[in-house]
N, C-alpha and C. Protein backbone atom coordinates (compact mmCIF):
# COMPACT_ATOMS: atom_id res chain seq x y z
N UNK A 1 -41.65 124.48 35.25
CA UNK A 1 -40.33 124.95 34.86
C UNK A 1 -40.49 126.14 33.92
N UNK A 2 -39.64 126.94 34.06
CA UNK A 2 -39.83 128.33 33.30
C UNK A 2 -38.37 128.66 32.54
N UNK A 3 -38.60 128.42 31.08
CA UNK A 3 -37.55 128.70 30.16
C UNK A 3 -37.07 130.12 29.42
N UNK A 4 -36.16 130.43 29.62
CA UNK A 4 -35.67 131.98 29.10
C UNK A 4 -35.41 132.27 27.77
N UNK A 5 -35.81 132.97 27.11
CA UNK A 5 -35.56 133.22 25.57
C UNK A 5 -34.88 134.48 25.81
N UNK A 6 -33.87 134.69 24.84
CA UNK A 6 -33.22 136.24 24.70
C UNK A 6 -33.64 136.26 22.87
N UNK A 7 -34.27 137.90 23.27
CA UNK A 7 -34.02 138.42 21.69
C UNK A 7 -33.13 139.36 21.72
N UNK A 8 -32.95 139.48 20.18
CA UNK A 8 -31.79 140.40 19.94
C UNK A 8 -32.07 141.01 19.29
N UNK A 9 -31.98 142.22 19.67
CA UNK A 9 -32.47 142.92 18.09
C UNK A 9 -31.36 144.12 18.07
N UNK A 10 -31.38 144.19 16.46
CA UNK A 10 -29.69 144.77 16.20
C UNK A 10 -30.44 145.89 14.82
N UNK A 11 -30.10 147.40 15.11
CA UNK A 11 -29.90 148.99 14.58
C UNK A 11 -29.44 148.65 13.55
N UNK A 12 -30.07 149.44 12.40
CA UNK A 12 -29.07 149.81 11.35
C UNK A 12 -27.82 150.23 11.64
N UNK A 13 -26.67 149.69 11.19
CA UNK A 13 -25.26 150.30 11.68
C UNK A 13 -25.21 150.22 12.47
N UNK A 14 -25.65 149.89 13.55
CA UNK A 14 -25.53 149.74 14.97
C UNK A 14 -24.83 148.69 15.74
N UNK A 15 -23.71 148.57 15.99
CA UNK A 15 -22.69 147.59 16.53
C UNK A 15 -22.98 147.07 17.97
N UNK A 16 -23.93 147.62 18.66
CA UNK A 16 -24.49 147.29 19.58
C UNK A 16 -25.83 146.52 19.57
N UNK A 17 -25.93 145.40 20.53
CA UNK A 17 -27.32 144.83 20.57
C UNK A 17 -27.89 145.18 21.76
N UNK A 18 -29.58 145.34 21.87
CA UNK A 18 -30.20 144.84 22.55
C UNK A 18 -30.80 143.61 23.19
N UNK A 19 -30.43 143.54 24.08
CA UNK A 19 -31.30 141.80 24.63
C UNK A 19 -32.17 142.00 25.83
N UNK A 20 -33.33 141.87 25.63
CA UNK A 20 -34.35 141.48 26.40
C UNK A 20 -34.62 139.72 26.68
N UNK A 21 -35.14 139.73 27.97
CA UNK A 21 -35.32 138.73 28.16
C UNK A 21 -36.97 138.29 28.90
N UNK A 22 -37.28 137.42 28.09
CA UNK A 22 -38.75 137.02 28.63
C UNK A 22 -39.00 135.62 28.90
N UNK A 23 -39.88 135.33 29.75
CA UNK A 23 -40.10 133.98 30.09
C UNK A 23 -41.49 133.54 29.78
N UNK A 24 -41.05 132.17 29.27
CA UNK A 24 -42.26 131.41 28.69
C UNK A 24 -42.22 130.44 29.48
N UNK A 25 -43.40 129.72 29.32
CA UNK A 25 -43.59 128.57 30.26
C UNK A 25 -43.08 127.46 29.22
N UNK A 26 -42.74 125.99 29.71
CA UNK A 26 -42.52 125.38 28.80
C UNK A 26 -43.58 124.49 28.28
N UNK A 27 -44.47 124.66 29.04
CA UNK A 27 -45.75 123.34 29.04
C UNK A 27 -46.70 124.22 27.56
N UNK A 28 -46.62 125.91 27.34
CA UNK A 28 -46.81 126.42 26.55
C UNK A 28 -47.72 124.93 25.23
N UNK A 29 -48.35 125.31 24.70
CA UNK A 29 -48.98 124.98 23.20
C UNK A 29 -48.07 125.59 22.39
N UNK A 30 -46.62 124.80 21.01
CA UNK A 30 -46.30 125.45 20.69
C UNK A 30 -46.89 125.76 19.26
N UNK A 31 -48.12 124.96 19.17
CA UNK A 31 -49.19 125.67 18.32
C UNK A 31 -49.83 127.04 18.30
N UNK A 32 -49.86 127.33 19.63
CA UNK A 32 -50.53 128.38 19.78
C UNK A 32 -49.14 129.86 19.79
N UNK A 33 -48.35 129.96 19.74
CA UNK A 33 -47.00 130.41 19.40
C UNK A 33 -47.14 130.98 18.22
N UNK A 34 -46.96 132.19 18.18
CA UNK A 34 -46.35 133.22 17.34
C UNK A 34 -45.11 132.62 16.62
N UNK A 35 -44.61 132.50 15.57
CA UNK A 35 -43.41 132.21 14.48
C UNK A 35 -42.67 133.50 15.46
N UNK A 36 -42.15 134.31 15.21
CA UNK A 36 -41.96 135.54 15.66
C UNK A 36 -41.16 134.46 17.62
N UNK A 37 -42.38 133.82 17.97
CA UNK A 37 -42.09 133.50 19.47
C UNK A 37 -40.83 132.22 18.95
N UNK A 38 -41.54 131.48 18.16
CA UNK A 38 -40.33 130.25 18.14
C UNK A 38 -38.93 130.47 17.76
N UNK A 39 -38.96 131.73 17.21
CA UNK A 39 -37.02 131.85 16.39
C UNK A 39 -36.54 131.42 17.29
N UNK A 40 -35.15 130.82 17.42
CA UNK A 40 -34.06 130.46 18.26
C UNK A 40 -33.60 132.02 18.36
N UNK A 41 -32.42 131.84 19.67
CA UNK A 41 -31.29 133.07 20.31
C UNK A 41 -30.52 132.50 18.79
N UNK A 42 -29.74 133.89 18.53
CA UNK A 42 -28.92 133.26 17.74
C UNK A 42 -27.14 133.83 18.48
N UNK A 43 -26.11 132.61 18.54
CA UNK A 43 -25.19 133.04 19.03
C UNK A 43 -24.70 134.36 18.55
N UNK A 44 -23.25 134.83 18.62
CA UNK A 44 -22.41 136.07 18.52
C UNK A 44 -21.87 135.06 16.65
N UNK A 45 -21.54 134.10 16.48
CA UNK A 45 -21.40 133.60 15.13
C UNK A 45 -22.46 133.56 14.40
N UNK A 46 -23.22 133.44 14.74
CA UNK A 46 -24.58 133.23 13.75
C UNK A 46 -24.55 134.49 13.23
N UNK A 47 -24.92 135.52 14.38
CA UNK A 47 -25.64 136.85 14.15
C UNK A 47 -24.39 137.30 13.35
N UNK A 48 -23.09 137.26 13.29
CA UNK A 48 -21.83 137.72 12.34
C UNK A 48 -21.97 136.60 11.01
N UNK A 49 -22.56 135.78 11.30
CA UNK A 49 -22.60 134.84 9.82
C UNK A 49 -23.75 135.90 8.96
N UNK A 50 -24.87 136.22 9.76
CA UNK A 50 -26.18 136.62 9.17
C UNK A 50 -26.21 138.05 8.66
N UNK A 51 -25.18 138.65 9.36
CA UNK A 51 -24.78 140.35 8.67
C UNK A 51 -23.10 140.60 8.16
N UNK A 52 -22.64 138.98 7.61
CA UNK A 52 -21.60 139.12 6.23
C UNK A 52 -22.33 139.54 5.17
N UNK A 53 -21.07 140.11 4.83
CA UNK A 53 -21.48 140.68 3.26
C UNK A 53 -22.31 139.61 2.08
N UNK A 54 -21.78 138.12 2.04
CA UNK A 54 -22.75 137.29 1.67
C UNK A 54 -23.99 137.31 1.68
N UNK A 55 -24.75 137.08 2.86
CA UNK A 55 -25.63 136.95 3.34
C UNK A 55 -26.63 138.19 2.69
N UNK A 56 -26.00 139.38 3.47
CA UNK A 56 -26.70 140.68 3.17
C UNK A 56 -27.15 140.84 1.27
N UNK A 57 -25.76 140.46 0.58
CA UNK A 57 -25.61 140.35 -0.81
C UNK A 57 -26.70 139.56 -1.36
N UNK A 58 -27.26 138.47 -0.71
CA UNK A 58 -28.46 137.74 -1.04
C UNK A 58 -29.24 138.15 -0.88
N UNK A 59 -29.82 138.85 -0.20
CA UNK A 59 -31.15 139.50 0.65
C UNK A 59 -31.23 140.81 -0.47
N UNK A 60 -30.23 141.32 -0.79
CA UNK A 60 -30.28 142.56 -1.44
C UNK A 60 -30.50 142.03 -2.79
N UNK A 61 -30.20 140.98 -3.04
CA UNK A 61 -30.23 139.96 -4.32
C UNK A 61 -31.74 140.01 -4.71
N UNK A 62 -31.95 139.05 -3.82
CA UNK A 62 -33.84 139.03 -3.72
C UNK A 62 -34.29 139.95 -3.75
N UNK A 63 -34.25 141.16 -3.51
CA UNK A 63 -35.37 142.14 -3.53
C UNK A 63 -35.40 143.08 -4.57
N UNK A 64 -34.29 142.73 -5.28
CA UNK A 64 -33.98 142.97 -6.76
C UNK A 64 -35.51 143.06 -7.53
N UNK A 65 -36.46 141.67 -7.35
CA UNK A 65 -37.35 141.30 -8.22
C UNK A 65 -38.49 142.37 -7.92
N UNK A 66 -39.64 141.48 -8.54
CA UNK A 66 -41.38 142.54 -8.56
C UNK A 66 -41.55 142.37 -7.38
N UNK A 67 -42.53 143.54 -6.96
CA UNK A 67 -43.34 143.47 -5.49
C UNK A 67 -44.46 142.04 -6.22
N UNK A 68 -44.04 141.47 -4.48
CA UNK A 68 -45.44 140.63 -4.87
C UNK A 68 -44.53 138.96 -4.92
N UNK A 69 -43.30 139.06 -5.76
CA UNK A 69 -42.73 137.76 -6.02
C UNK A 69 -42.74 136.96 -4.75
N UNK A 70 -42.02 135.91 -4.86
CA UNK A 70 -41.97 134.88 -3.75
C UNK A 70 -40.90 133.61 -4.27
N UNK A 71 -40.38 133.40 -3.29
CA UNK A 71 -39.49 132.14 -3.58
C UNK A 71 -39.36 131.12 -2.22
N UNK A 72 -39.01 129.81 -2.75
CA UNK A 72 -39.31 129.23 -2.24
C UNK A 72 -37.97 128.17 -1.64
N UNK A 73 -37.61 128.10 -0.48
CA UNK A 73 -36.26 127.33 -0.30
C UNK A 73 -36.38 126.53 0.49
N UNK A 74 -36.33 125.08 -0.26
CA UNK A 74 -37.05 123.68 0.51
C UNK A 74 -35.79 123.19 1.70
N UNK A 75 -34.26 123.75 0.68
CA UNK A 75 -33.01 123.36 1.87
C UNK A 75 -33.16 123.84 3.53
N UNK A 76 -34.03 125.55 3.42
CA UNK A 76 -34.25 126.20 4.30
C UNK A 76 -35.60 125.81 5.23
N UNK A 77 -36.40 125.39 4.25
CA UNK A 77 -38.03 125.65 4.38
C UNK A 77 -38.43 126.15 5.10
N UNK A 78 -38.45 127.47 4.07
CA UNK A 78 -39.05 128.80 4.20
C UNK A 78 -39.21 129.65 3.05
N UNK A 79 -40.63 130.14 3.23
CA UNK A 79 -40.87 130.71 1.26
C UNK A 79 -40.94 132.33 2.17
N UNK A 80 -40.08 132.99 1.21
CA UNK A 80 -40.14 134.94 1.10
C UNK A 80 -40.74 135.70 0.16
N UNK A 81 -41.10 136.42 0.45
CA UNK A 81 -42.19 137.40 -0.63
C UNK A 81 -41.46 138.79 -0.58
N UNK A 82 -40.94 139.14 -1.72
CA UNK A 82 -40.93 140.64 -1.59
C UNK A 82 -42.36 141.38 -1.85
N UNK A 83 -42.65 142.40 -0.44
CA UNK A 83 -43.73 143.26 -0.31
C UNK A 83 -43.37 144.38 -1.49
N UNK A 84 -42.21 145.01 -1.34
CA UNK A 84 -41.59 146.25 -1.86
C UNK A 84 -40.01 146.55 -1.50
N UNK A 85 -39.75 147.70 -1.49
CA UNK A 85 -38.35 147.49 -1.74
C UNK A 85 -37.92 147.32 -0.42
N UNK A 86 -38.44 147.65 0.74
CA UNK A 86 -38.19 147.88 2.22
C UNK A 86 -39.02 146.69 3.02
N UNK A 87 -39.70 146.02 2.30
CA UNK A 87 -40.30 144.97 3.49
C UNK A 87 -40.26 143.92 2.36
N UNK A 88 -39.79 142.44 3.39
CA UNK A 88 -40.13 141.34 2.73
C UNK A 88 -41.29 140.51 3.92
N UNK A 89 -41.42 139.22 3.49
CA UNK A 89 -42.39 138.74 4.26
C UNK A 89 -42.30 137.50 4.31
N UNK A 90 -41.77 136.54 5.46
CA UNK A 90 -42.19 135.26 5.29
C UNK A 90 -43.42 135.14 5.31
N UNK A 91 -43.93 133.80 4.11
CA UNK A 91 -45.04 133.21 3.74
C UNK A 91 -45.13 131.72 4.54
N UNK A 92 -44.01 131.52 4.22
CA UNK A 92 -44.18 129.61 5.08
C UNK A 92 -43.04 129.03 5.61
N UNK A 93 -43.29 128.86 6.86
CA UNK A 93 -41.97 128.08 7.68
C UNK A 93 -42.69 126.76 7.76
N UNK A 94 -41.42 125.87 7.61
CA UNK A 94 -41.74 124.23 7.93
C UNK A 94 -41.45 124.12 9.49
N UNK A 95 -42.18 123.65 10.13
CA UNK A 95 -42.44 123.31 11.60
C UNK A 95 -41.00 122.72 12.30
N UNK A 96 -40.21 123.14 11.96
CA UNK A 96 -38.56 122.36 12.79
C UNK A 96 -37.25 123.32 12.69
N UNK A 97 -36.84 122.89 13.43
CA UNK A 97 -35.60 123.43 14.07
C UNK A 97 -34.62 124.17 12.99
N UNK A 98 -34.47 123.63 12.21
CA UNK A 98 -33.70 124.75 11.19
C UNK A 98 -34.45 125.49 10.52
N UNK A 99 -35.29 125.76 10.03
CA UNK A 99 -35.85 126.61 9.27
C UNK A 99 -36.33 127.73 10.28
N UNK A 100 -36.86 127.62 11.42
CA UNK A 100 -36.87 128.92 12.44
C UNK A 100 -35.43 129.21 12.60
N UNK A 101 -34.10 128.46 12.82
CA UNK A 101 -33.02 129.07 12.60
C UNK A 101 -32.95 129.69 11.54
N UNK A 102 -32.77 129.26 10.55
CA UNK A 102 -32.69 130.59 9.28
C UNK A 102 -33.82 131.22 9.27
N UNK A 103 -34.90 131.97 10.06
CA UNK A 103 -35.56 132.47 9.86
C UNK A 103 -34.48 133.95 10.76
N UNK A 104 -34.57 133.02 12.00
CA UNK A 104 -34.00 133.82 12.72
C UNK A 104 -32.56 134.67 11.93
N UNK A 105 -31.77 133.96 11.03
CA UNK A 105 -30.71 134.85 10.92
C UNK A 105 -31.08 135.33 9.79
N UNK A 106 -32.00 135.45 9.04
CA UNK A 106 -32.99 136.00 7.63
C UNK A 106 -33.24 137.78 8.32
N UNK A 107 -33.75 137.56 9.75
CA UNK A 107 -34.24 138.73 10.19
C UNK A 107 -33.17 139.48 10.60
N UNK A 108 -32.05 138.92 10.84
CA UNK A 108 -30.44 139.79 11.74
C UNK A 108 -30.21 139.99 10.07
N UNK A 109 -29.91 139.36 8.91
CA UNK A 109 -29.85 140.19 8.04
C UNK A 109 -30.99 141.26 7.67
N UNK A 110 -32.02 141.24 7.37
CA UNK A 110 -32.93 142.35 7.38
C UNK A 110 -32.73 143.00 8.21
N UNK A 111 -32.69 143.15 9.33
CA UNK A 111 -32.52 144.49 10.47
C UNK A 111 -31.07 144.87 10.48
N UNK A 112 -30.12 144.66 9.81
CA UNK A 112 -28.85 145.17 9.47
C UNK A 112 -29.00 146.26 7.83
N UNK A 113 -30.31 146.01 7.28
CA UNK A 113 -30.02 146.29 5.79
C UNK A 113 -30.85 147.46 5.87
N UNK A 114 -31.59 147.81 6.53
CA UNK A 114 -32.87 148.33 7.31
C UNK A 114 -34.14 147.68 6.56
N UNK A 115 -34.42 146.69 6.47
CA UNK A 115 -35.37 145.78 5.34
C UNK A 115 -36.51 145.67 6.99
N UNK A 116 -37.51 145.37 6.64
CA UNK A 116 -38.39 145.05 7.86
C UNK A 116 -39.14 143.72 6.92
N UNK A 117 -38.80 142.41 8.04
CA UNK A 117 -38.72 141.00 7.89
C UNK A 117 -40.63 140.68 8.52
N UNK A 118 -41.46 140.73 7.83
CA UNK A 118 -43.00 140.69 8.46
C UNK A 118 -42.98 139.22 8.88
N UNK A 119 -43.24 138.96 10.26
CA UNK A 119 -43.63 137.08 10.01
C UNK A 119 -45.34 137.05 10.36
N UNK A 120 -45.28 137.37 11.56
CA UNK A 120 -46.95 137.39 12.01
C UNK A 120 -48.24 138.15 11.60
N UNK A 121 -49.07 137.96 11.29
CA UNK A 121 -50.01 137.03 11.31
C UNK A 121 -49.97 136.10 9.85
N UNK A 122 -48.49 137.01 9.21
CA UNK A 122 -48.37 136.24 7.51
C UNK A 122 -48.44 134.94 7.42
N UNK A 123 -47.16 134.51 8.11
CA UNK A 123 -46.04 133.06 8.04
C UNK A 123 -47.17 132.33 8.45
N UNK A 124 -47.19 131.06 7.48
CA UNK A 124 -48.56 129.89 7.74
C UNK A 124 -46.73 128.74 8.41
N UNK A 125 -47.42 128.29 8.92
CA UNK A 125 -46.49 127.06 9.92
C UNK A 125 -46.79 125.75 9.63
N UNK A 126 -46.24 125.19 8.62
CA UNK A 126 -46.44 123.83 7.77
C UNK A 126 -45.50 122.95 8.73
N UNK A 127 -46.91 121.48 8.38
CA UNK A 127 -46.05 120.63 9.36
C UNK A 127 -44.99 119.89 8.49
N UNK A 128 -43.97 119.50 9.52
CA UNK A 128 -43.03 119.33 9.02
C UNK A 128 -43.32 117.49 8.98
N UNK A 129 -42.55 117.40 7.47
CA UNK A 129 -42.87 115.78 7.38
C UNK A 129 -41.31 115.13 6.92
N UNK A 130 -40.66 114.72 7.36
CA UNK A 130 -39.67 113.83 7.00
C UNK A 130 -39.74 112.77 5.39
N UNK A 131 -38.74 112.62 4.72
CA UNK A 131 -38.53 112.27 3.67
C UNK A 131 -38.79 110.72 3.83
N UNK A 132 -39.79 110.10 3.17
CA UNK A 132 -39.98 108.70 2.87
C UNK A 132 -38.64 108.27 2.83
N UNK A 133 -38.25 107.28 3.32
CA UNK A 133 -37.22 106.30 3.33
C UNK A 133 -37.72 105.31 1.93
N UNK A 134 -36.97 104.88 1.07
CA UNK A 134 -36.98 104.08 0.42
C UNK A 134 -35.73 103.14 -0.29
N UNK A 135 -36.87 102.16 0.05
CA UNK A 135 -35.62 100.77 0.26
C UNK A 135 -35.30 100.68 -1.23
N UNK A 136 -33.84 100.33 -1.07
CA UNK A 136 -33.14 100.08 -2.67
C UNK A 136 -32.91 98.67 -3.04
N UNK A 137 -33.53 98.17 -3.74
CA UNK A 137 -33.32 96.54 -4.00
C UNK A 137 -31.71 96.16 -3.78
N UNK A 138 -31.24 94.80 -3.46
CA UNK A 138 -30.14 94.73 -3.11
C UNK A 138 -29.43 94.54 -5.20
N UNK A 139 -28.66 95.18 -4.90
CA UNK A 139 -27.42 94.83 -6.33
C UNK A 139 -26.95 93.67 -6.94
N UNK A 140 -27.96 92.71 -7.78
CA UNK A 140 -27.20 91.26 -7.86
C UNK A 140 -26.01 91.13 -8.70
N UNK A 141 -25.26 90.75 -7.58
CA UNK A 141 -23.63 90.55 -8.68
C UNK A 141 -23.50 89.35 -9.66
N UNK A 142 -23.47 90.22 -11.01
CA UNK A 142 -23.28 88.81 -11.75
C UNK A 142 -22.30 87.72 -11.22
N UNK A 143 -23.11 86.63 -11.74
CA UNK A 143 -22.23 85.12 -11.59
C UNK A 143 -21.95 84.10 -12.99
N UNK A 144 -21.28 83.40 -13.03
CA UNK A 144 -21.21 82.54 -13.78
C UNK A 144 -22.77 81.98 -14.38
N UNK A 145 -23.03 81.63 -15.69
CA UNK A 145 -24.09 81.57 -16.41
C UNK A 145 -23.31 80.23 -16.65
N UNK A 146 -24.63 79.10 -16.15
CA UNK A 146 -24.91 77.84 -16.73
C UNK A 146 -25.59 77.48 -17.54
N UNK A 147 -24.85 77.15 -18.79
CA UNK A 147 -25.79 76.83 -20.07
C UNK A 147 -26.43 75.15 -20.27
């Protein structure tokens, strides 16, 4: 079976997109996968969520700091490095489905700001581990005290 990815890639100022389309196999190693290969398509909302003024306002936020900094967003998981004033760099994506989504709309804001978003050969691909479950003792409701 052969699965279709569309990228998008969107001009400074440019109200128009490009979409190419390439085919991957699905049996693929997605170890062996480029970060860069895993982003999701992002719909016509996303990509307008990802180049609001918000969004952009953050990105322009961040790069405020020193070359070199880095931060780290566990909600997202995904850590950014500002290179300099024009390139940032993912450092670490967590291995699952949302965090390549916000990677993906991290980069539709950078390619709207003219920022150039580095992932490959940078971005290390941490496995993703789910939050220990832990059991809460049950609540004993006081009762009557026999003396």
């Amino acid at each position: 079976m052969v699965v279709l990815r569309t990228t998008i890639k969107i001009k400074k100022g440019d109200k128009n997109m490009t979409m190419i389309q390439t085919k991957k196999k699905d049996d693929e190693n997605p170890k062996m996968m480029t970060v860069r290969e895993r982003l999701p398509v992002l719909d016509d909302e996303a990509v307008a969520n990802a180049i609001s003024n918000e969004k952009m306002a953050y990105v322009l936020g961040s790069m405020e700091g020193r070359d070199g900094q880095y931060w780290y967003d566990s909600s997202a998981g995904i850590t950014l490095q500002k290179v300099n004033d024009k390139t940032l760099r993912a450092i670490t994506v967590v291995d699952d489905e949302t965090p390549y989504h916000v990677l993906a709309m991290v980069m539709a804001t950078c390619n709207q700001l003219g920022i150039e978003l580095q992932l490959d050969p940078y971005a290390v691909v941490m496995a993703y581990e789910p939050a220990e479950e832990t059991e809460v003792p049950p609540v004993e409701e006081p009762g009557l005290e026999v003396a």
